[in-house]
Protein backbone atom coordinates (compact mmCIF):
# COMPACT_ATOMS: atom_id res chain seq x y z
CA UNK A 1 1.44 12.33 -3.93
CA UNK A 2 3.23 10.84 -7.20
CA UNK A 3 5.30 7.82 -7.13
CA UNK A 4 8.35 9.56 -6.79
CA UNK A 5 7.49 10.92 -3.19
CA UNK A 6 6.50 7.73 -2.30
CA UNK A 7 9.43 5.38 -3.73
CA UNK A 8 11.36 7.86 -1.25
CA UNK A 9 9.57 7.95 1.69
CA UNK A 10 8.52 4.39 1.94
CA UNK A 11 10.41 3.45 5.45
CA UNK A 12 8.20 6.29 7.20
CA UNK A 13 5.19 5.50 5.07
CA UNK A 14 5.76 1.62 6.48
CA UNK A 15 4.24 2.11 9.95
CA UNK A 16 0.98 4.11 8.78
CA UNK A 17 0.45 1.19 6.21
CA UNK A 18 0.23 -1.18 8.82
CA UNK A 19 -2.15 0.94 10.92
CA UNK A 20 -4.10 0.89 8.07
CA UNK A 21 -4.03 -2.33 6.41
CA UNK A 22 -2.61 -4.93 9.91
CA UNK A 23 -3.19 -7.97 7.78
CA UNK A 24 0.07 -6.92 5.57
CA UNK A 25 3.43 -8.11 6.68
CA UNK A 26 6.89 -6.95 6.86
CA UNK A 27 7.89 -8.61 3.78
CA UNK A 28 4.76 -7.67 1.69
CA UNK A 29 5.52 -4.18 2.19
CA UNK A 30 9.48 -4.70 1.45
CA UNK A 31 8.88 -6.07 -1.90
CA UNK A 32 6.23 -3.56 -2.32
CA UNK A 33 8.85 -0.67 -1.68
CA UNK A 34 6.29 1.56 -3.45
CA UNK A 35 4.96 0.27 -5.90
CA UNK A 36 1.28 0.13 -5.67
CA UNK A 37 -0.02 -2.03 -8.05
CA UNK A 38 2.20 -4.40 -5.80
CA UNK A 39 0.28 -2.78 -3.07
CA UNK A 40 -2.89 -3.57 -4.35
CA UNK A 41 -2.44 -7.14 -5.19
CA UNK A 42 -1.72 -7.70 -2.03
CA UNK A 43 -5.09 -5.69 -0.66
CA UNK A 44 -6.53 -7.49 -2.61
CA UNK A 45 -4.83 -11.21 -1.92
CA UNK A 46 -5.12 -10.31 2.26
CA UNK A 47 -8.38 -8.77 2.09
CA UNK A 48 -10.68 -10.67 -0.47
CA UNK A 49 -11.40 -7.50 -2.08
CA UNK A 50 -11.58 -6.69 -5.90
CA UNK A 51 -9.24 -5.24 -7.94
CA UNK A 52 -10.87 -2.03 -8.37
CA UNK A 53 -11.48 -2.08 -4.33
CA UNK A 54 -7.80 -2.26 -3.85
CA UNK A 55 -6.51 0.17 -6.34
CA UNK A 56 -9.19 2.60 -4.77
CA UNK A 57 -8.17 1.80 -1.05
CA UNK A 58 -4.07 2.68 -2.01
CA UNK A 59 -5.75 6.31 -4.09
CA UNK A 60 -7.67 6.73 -0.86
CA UNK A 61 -4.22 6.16 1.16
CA UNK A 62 -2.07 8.36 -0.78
CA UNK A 63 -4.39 10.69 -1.00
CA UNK A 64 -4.79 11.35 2.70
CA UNK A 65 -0.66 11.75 2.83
């Protein structure tokens, strides 16, 4: 799914990214508004995980859409 796709869907994409990842809030996904290297950083920042962890974990996620 390209940017594009997502930058348009993001209000419905909202709920399944805090099934996935319940440590981000609201506001971390508003200002994220689909961008995921935003995204990411904040994996990363909530979770304690690397960067290449987090960039993986958002390919996984938009992969699966």
């Amino acid at each position: 799914m390209n940017s594009d796709i997502i930058k348009g869907k993001w209000k419905q994409l909202k709920g399944q990214l805090k099934t996935q990842w319940g440590d981000l809030t609201d506001d971390d996904l508003d200002v994220a508004e689909g961008h995921s290297e935003y995204l990411a950083g904040k994996l990363q920042e909530r979770y304690g995980w690397s960067k290449e962890r987090a960039e993986q974990e958002v390919r996984d996620f938009s992969g699966r859409l």
